[in-house]
Protein backbone atom coordinates (compact mmCIF):
# COMPACT_ATOMS: atom_id res chain seq x y z
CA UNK A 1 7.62 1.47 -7.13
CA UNK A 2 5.04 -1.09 -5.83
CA UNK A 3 2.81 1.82 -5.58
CA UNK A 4 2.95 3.20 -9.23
CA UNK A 5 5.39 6.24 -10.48
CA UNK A 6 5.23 8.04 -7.70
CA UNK A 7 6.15 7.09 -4.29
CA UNK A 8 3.73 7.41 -0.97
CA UNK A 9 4.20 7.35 2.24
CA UNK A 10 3.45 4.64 4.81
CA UNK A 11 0.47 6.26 6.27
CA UNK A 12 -1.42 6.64 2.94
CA UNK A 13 -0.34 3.05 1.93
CA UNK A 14 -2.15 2.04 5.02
CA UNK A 15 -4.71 4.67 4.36
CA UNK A 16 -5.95 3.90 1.20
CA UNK A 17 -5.47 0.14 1.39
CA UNK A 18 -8.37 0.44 3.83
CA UNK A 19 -10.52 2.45 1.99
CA UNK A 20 -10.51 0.62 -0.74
CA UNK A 21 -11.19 -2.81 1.05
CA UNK A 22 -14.02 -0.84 2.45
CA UNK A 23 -12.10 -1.44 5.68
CA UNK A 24 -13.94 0.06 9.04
CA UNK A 25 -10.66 0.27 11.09
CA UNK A 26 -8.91 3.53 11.92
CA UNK A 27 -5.20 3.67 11.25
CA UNK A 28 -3.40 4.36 14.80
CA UNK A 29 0.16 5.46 15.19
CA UNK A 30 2.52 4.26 17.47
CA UNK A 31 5.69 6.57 18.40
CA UNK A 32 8.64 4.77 17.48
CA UNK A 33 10.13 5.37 20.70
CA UNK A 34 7.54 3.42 22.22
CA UNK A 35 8.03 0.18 19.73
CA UNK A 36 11.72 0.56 20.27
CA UNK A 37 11.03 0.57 24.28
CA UNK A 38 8.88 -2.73 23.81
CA UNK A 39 11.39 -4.21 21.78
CA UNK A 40 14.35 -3.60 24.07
CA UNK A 41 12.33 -4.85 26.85
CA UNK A 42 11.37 -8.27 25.30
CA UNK A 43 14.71 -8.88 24.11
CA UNK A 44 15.78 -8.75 27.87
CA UNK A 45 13.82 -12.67 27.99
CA UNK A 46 14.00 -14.10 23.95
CA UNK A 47 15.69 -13.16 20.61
CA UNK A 48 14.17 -10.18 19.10
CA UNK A 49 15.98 -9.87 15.78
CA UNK A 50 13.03 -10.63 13.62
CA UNK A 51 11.49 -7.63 15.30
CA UNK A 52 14.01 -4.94 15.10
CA UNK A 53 14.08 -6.12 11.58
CA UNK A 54 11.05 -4.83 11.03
CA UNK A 55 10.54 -2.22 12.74
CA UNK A 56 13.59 -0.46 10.91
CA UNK A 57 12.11 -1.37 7.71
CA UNK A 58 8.92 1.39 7.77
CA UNK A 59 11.69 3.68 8.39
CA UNK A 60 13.77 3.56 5.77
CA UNK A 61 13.09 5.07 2.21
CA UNK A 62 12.44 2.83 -0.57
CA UNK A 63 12.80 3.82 -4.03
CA UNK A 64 13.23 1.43 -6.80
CA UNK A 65 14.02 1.66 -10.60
CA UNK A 66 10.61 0.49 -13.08
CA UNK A 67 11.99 1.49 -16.06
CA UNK A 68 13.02 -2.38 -17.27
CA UNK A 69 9.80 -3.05 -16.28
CA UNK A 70 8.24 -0.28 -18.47
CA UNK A 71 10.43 -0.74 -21.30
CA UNK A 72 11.00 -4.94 -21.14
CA UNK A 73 7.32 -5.52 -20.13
CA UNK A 74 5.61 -2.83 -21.75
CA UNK A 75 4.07 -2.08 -18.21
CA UNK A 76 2.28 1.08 -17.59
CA UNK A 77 2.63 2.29 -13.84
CA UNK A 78 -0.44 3.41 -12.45
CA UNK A 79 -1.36 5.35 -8.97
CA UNK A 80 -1.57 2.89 -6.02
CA UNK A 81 -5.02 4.11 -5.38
CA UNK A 82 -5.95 2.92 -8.53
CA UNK A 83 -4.60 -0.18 -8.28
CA UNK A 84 -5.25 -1.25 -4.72
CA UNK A 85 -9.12 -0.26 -5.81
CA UNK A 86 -9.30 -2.57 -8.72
CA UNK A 87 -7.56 -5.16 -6.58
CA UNK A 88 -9.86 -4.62 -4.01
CA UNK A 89 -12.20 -4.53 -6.34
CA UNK A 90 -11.80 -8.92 -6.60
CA UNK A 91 -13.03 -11.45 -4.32
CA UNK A 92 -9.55 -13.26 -4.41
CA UNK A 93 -8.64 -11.58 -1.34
CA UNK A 94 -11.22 -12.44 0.56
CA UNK A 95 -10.67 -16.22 0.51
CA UNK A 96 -8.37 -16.96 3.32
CA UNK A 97 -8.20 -13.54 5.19
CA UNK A 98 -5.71 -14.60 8.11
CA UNK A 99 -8.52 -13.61 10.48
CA UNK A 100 -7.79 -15.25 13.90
CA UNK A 101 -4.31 -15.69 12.96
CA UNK A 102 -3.15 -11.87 14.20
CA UNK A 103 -1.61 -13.83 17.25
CA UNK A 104 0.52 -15.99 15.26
CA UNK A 105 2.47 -13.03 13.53
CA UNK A 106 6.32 -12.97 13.89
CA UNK A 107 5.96 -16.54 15.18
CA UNK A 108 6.15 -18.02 11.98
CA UNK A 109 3.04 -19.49 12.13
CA UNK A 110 1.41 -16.79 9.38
């Protein structure tokens, strides 16, 4: 699991991903209905696979097996809060933050 030994759900991904960027956004939900309804109605005028695509992924369940990773690579899972704070915790991320480029996703252009 990307986010340690224990899985999380999207929410707290999203959650404490902000936190620890020291992030002053609020997460907002969307009903699924809703994205499905917007989805439908642009594929009436222009290929929407790319889109349904991903809005099926957040709904599926992910689990994943670490243990070559743990055993071939000596690597010790840790919490994703932990992690995603020392990340955070770098300036690497910083560099090149996409900002202005929102518009462009699903366009390729990100």
């Amino acid at each position: 699991e990307i986010a340690g030994p224990a899985g999380i759900s999207f929410n707290d991904f999203v959650d404490l991903t902000i936190a620890a960027t020291g992030g002053g956004v609020k997460r907002r939900n969307i009903p699924r209905r809703w994205v499905e309804r917007a989805i439908f109605l642009k594929g009436l005028f222009m290929d929407v696979t790319r889109e349904r695509r991903g809005a099926g992924y957040f709904s599926l369940h992910h689990e994943h097996d670490i243990r070559a990773a743990v055993v071939e690579l000596g690597w010790q899972p840790r919490p994703f809060a932990q992690g995603i704070a020392e990340v955070a915790a770098g300036d690497w991320w910083r560099e090149d933050s996409g900002a202005g480029k929102a518009g462009q996703l699903g366009t390729g252009g990100v």
